[in-house]
N, C-alpha and C. Protein backbone atom coordinates (compact mmCIF):
# COMPACT_ATOMS: atom_id res chain seq x y z
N UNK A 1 -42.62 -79.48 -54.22
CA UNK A 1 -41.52 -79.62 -55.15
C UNK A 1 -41.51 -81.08 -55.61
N UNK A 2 -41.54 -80.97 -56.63
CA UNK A 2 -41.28 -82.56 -57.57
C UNK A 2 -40.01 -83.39 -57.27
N UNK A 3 -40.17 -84.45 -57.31
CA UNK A 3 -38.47 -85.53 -57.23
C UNK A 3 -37.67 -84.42 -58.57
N UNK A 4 -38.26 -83.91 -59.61
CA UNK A 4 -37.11 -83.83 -60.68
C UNK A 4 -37.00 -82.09 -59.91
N UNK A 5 -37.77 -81.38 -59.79
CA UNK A 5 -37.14 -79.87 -59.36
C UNK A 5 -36.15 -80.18 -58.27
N UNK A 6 -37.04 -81.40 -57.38
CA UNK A 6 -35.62 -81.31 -56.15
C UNK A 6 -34.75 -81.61 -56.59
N UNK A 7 -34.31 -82.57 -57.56
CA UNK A 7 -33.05 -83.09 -58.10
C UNK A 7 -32.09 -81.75 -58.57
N UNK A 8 -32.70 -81.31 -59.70
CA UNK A 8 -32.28 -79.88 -59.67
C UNK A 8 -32.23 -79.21 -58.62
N UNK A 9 -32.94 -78.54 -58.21
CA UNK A 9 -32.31 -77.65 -57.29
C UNK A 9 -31.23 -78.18 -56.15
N UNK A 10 -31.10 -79.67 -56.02
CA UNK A 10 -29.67 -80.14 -55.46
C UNK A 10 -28.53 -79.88 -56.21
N UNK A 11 -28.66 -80.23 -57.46
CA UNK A 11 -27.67 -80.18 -58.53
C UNK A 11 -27.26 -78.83 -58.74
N UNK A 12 -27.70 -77.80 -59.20
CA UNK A 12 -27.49 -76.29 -58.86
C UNK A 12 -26.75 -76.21 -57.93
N UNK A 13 -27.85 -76.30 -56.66
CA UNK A 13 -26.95 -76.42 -55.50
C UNK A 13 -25.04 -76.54 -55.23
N UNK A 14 -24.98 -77.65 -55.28
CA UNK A 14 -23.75 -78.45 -55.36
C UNK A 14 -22.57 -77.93 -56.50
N UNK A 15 -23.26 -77.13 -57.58
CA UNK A 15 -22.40 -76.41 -58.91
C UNK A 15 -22.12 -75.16 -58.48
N UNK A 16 -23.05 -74.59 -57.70
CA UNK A 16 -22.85 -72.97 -56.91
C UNK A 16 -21.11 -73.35 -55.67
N UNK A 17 -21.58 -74.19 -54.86
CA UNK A 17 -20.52 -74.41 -54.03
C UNK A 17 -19.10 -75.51 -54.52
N UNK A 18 -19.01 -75.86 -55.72
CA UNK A 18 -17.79 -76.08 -56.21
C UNK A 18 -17.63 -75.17 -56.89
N UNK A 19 -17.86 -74.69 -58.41
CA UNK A 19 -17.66 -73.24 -58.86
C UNK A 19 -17.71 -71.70 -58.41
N UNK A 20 -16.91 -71.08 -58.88
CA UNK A 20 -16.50 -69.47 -58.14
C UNK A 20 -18.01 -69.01 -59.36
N UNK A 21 -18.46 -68.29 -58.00
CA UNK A 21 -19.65 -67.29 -58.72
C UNK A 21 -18.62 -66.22 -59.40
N UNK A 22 -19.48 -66.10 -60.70
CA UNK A 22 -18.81 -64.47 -61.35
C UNK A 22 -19.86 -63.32 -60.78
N UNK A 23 -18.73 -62.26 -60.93
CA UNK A 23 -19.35 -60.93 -60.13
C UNK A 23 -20.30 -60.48 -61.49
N UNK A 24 -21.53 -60.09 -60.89
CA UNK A 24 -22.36 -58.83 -61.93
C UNK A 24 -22.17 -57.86 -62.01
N UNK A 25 -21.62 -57.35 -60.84
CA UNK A 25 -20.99 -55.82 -60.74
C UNK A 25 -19.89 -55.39 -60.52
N UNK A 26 -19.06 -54.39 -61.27
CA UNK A 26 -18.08 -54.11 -60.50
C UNK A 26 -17.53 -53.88 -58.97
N UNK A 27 -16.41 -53.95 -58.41
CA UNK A 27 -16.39 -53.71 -56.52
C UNK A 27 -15.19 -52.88 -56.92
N UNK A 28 -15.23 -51.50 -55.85
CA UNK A 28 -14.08 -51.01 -55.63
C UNK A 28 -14.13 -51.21 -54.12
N UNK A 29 -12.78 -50.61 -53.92
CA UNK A 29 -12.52 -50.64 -52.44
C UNK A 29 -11.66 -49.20 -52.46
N UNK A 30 -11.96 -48.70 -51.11
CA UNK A 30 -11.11 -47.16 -51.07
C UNK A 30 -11.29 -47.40 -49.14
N UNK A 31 -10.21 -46.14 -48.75
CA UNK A 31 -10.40 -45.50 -47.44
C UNK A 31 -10.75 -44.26 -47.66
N UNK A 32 -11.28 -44.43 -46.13
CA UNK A 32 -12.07 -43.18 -45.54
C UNK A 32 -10.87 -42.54 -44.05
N UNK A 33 -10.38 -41.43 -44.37
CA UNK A 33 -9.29 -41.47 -43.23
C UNK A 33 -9.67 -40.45 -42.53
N UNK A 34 -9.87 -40.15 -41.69
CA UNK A 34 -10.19 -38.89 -41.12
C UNK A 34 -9.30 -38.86 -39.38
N UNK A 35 -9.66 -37.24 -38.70
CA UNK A 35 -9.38 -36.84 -37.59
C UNK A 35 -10.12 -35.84 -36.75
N UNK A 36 -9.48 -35.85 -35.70
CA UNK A 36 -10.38 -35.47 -34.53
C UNK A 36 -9.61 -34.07 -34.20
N UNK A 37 -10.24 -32.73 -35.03
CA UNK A 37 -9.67 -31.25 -34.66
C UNK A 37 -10.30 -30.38 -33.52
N UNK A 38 -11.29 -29.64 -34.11
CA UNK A 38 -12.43 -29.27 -33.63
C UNK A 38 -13.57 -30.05 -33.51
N UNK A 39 -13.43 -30.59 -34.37
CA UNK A 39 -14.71 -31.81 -34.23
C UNK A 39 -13.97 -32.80 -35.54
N UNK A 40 -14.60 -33.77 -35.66
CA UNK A 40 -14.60 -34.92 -37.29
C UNK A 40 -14.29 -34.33 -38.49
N UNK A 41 -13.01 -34.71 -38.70
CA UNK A 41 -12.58 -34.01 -39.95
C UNK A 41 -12.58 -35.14 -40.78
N UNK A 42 -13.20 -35.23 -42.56
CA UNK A 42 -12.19 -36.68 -43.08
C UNK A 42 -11.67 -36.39 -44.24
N UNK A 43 -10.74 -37.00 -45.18
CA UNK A 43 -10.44 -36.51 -45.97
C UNK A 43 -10.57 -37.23 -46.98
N UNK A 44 -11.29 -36.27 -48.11
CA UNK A 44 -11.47 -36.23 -49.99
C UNK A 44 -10.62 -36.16 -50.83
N UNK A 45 -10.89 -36.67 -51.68
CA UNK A 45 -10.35 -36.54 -52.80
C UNK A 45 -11.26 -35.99 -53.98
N UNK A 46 -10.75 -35.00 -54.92
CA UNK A 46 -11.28 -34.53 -56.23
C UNK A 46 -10.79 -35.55 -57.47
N UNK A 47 -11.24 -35.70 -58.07
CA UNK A 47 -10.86 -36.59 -59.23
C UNK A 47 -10.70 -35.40 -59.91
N UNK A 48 -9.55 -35.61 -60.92
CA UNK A 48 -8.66 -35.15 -61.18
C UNK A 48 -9.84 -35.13 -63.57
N UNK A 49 -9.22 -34.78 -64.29
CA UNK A 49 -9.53 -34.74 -65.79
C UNK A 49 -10.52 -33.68 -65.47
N UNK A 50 -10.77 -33.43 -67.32
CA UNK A 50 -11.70 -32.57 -67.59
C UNK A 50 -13.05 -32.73 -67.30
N UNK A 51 -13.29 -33.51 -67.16
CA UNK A 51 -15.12 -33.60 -66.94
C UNK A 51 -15.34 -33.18 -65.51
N UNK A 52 -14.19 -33.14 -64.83
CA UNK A 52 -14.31 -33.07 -63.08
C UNK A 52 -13.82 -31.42 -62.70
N UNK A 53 -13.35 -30.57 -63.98
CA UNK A 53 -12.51 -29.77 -63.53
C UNK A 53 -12.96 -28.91 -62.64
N UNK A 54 -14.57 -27.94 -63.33
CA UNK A 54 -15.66 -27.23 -62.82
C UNK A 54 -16.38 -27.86 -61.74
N UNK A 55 -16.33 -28.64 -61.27
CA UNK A 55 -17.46 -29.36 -60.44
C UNK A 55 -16.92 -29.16 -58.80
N UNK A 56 -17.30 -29.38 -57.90
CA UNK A 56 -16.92 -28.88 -56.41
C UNK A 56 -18.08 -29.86 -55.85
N UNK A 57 -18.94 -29.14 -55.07
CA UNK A 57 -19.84 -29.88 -54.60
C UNK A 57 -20.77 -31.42 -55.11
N UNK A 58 -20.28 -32.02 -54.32
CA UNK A 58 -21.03 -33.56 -54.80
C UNK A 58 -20.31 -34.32 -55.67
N UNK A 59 -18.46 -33.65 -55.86
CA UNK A 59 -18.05 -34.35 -56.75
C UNK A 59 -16.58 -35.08 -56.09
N UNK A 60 -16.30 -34.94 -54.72
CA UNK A 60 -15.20 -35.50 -54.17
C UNK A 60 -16.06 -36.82 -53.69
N UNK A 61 -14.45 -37.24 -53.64
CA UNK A 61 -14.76 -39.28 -52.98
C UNK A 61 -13.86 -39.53 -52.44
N UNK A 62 -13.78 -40.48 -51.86
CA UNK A 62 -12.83 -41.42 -51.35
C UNK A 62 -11.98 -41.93 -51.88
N UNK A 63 -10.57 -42.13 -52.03
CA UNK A 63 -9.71 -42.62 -52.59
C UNK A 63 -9.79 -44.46 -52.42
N UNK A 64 -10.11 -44.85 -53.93
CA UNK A 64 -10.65 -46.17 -54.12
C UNK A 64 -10.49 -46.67 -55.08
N UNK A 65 -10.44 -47.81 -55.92
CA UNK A 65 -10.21 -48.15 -56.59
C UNK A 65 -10.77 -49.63 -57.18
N UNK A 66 -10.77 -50.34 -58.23
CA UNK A 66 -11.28 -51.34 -58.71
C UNK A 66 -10.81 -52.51 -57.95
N UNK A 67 -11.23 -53.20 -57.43
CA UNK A 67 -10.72 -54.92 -56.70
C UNK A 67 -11.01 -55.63 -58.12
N UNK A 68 -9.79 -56.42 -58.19
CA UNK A 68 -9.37 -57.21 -59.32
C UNK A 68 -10.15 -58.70 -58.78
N UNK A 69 -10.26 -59.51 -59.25
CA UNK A 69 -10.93 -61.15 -58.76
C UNK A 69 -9.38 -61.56 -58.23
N UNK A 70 -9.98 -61.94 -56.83
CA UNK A 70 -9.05 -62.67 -56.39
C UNK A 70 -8.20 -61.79 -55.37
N UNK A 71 -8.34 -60.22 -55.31
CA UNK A 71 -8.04 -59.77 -54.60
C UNK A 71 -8.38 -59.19 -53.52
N UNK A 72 -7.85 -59.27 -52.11
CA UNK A 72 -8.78 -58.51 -50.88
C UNK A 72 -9.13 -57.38 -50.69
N UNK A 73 -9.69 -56.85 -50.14
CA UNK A 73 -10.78 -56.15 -50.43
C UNK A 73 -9.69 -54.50 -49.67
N UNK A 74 -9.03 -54.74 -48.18
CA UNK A 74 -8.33 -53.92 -47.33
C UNK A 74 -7.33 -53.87 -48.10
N UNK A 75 -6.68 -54.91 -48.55
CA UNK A 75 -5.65 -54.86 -50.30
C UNK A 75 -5.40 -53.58 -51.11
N UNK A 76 -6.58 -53.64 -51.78
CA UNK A 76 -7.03 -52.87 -52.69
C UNK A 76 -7.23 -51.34 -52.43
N UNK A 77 -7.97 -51.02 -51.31
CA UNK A 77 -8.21 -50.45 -50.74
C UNK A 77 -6.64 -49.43 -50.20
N UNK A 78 -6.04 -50.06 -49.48
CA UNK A 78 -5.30 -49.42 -49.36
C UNK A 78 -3.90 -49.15 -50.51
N UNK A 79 -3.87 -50.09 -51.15
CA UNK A 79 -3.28 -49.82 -52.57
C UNK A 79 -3.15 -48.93 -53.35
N UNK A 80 -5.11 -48.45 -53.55
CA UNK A 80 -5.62 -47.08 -54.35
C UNK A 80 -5.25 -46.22 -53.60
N UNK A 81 -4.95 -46.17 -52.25
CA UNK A 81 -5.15 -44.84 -51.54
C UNK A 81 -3.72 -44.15 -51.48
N UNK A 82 -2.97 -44.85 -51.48
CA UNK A 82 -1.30 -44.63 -51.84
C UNK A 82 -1.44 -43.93 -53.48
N UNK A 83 -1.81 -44.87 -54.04
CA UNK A 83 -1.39 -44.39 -55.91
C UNK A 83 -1.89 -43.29 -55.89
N UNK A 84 -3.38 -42.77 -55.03
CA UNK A 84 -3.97 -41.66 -55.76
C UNK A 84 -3.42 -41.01 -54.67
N UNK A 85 -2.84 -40.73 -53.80
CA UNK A 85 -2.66 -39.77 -52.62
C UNK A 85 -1.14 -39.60 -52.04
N UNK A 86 -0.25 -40.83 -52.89
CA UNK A 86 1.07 -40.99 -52.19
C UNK A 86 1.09 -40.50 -50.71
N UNK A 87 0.08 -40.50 -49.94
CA UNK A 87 0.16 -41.15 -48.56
C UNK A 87 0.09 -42.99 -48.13
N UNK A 88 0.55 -43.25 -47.23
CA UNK A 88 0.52 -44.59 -46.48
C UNK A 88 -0.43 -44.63 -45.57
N UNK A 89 -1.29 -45.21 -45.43
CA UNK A 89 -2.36 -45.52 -44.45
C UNK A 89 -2.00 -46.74 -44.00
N UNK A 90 -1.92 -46.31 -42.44
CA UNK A 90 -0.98 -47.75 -41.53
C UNK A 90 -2.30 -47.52 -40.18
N UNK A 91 -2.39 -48.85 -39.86
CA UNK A 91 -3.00 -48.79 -38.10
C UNK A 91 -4.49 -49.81 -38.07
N UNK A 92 -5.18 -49.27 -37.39
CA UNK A 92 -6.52 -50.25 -37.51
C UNK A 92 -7.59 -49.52 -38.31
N UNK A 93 -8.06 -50.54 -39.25
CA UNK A 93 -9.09 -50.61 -39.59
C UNK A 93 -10.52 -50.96 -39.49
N UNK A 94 -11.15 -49.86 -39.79
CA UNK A 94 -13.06 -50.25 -39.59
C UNK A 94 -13.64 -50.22 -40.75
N UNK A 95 -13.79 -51.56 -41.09
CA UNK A 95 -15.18 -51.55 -42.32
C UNK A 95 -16.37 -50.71 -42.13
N UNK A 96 -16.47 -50.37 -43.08
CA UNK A 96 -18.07 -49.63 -42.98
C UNK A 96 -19.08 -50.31 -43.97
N UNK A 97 -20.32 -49.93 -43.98
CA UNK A 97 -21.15 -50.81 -44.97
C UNK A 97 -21.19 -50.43 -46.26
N UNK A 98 -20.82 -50.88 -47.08
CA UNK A 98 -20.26 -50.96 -48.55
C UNK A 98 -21.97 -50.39 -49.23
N UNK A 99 -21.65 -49.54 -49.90
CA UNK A 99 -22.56 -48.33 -50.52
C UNK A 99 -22.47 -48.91 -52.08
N UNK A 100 -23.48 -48.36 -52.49
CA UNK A 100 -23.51 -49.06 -54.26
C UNK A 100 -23.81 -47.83 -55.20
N UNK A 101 -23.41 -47.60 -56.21
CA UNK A 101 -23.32 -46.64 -57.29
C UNK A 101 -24.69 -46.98 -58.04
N UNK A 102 -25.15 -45.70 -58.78
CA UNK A 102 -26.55 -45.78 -59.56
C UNK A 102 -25.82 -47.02 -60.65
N UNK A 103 -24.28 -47.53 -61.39
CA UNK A 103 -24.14 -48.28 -61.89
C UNK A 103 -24.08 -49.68 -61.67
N UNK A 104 -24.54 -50.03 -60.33
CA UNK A 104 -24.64 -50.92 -59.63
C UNK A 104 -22.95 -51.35 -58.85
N UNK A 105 -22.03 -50.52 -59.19
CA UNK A 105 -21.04 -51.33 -58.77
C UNK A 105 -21.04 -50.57 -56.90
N UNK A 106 -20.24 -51.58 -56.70
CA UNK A 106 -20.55 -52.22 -55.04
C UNK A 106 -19.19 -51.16 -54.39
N UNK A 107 -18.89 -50.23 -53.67
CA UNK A 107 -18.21 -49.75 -53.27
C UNK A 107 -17.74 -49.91 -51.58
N UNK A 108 -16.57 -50.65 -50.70
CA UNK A 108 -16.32 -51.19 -49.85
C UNK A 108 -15.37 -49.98 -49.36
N UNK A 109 -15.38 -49.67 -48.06
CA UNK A 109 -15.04 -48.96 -47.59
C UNK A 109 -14.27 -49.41 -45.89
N UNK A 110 -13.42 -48.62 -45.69
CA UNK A 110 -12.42 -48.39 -44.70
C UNK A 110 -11.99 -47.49 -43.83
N UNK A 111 -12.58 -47.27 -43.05
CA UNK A 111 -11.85 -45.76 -41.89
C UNK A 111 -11.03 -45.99 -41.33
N UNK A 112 -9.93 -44.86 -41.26
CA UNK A 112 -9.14 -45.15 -40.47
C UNK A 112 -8.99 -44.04 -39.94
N UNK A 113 -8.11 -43.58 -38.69
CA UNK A 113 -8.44 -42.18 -38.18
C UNK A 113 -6.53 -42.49 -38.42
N UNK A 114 -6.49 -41.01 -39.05
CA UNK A 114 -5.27 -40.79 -39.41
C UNK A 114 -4.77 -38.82 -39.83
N UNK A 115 -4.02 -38.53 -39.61
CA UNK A 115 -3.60 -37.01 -39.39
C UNK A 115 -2.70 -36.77 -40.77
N UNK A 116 -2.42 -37.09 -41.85
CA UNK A 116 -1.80 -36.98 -42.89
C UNK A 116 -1.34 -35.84 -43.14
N UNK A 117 0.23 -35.62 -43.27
CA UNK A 117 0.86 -34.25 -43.95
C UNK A 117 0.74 -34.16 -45.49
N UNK A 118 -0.46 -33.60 -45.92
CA UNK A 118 -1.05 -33.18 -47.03
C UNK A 118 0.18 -32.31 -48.12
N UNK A 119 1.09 -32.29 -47.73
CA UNK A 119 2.23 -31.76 -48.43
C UNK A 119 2.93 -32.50 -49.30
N UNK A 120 2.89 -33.46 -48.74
CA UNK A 120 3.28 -34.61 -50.16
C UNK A 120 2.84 -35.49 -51.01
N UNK A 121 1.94 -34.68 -50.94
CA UNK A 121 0.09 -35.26 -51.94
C UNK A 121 1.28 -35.55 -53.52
N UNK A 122 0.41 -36.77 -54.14
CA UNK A 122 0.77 -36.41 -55.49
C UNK A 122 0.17 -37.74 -56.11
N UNK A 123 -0.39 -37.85 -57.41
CA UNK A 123 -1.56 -38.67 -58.24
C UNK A 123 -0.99 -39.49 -59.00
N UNK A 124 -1.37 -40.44 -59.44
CA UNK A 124 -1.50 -41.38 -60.73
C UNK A 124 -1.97 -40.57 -61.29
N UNK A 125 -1.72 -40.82 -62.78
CA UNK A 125 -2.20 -40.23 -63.86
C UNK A 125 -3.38 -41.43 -65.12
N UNK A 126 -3.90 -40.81 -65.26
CA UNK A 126 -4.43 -41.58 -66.72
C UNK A 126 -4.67 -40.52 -67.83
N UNK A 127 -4.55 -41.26 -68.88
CA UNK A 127 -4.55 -41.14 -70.37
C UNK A 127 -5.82 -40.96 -70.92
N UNK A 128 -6.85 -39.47 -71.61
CA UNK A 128 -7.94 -40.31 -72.08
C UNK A 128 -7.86 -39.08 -73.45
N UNK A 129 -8.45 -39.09 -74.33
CA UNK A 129 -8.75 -38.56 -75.51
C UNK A 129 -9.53 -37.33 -75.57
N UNK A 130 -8.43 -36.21 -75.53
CA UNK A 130 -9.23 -34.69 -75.16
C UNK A 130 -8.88 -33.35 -76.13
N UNK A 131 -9.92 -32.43 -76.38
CA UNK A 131 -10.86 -32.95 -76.55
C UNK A 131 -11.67 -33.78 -77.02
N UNK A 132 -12.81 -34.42 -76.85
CA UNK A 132 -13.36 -35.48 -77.66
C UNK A 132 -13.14 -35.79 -79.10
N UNK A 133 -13.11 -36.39 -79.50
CA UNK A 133 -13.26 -36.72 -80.83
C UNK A 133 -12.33 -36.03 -81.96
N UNK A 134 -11.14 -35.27 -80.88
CA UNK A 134 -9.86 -34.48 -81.44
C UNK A 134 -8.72 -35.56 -82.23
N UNK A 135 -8.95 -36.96 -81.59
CA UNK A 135 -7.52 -37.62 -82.01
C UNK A 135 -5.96 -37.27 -81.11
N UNK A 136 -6.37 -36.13 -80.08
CA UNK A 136 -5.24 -36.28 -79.44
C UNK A 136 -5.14 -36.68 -78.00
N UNK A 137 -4.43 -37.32 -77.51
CA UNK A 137 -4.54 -38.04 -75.99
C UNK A 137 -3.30 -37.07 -74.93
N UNK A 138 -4.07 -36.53 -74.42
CA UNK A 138 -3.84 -36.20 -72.85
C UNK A 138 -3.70 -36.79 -71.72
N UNK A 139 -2.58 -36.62 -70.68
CA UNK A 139 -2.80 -37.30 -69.18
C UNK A 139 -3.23 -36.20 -68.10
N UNK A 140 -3.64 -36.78 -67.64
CA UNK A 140 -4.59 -36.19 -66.41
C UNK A 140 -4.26 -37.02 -65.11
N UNK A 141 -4.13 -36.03 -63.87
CA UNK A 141 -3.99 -36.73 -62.79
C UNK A 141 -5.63 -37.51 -62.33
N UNK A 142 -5.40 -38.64 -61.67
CA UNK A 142 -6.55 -39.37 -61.06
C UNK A 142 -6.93 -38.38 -60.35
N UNK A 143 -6.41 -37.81 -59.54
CA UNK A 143 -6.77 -36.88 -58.18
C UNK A 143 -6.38 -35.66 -58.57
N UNK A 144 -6.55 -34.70 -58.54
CA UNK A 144 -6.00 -33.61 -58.51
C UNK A 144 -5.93 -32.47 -57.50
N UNK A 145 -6.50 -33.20 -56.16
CA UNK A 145 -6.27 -32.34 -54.92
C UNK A 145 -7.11 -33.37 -53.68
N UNK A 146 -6.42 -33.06 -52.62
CA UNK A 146 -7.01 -33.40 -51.78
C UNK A 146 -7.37 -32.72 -50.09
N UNK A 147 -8.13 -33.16 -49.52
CA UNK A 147 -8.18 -31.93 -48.12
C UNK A 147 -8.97 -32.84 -47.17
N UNK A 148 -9.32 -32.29 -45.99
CA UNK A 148 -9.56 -32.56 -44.75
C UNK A 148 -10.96 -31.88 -45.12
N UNK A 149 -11.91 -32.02 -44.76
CA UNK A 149 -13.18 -31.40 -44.05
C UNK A 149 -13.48 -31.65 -43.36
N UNK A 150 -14.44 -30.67 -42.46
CA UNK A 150 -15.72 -30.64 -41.52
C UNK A 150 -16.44 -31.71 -41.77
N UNK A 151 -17.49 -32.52 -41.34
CA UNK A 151 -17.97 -33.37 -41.28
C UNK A 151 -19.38 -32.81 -42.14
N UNK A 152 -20.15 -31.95 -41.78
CA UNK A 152 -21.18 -30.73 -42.40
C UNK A 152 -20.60 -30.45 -43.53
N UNK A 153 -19.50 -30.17 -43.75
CA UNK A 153 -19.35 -29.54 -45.35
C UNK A 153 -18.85 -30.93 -46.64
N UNK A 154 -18.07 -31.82 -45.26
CA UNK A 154 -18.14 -33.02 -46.18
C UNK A 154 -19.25 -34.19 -47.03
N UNK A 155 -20.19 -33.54 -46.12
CA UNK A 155 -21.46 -34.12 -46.63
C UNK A 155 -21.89 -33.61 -48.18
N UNK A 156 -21.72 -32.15 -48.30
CA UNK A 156 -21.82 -31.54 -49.38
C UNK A 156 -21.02 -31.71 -50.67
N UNK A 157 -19.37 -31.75 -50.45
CA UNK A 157 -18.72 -32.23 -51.09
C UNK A 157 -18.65 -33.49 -52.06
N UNK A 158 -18.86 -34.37 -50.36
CA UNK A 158 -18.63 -35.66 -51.40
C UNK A 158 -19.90 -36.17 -52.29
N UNK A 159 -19.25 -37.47 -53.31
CA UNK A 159 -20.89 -37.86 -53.94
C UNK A 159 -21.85 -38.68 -53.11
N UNK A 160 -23.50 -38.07 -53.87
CA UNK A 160 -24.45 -38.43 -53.05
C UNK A 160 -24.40 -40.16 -52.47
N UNK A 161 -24.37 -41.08 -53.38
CA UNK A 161 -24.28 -42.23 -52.81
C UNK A 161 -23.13 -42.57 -51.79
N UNK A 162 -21.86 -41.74 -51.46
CA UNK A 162 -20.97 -42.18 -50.68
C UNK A 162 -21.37 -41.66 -48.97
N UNK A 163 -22.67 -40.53 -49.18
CA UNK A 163 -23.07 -39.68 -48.28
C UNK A 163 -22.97 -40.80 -46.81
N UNK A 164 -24.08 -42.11 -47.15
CA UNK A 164 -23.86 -42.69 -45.97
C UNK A 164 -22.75 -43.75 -45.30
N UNK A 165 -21.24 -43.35 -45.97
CA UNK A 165 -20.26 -43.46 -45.46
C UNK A 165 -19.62 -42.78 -44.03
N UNK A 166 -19.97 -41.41 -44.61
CA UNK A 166 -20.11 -40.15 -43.29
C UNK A 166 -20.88 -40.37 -42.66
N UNK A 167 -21.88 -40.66 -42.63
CA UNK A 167 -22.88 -40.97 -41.35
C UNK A 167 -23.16 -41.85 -40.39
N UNK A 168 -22.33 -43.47 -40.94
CA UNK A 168 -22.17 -44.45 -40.47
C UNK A 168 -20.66 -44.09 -39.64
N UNK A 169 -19.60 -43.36 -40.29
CA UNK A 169 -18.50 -42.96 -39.23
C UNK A 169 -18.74 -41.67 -38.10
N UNK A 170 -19.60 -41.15 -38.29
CA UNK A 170 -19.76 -40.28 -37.13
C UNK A 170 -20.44 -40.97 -36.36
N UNK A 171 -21.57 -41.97 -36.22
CA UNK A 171 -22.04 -42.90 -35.48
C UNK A 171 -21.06 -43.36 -34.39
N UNK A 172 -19.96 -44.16 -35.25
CA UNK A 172 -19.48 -45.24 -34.60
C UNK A 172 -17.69 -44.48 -33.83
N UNK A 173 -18.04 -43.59 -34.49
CA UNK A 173 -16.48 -42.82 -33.77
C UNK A 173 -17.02 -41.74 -32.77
């Protein structure tokens, strides 16, 4: 390395650790809550609008949501999981290893082992333009149901990239 690359690459250096890196990718954060019946139960969520209505297998997730800059990560996380589930997730938490979407965004995750009375489920809504190119706007719940599974059938359910969420919590529980 040359006196002038090293100079640079000090200088870089030194601009990385006073300036906040910007993110390339989006980050959500969600929980993973599950319980101990017959065996590992955890519980999904369906996303809720039309593009999701028909779909079943490979199309539930985790209740999660976008982390804003500047916000924590268990924050967020448990934030989304209230709006989309009007349950409270209280107690200890286990990170799991944060899984990434074919869109590159970075998805952070949370287990918690928790028994939820599924009776007082109820969603955020969003707004999107249906049908397409109609001019008229519809709301749609974020979620539109949620449940407990088997650990085997939850594999099926949820989406493929969240798969090794389940596999890293049956490990460690």
């Amino acid at each position: 390395m040359t006196a002038l690359e090293s100079r640079s690459f000090e200088q870089s250096r030194s601009f990385r650790e006073v300036a906040p890196m910007r993110r390339s990718a989006e980050v959500s954060a969600g929980l993973l809550a599950f319980r101990r019946r017959a065996g590992l139960e955890v519980l999904l969520a369906h996303p809720g609008g039309p593009f999701w209505a028909k779909r079943d297998d490979g199309a539930w997730t985790i209740p999660k949501g976008l982390v804003e800059p500047g916000d924590e990560l268990l924050a967020t996380a448990r934030r989304e999981f209230t709006e989309e589930t009007n349950l409270v997730a209280a107690g200890e938490f286990m990170p799991l290893t944060p899984v990434k979407q074919k869109s590159g965004k970075v998805v952070h995750a949370f287990a918690i082992e928790a028994d939820f009375d599924l009776s007082t489920f109820a969603s955020n809504s969003f707004e999107t333009e249906w049908p397409p190119k109609s001019g008229r706007r519809q709301k749609f719940p974020e979620i539109d149901r949620i449940a407990y599974f088997a650990l085997a059938a939850a594999m099926i359910k949820i989406l493929g990239y969240q798969q090794p969420l389940l596999r890293e919590l049956e490990k460690r529980t």
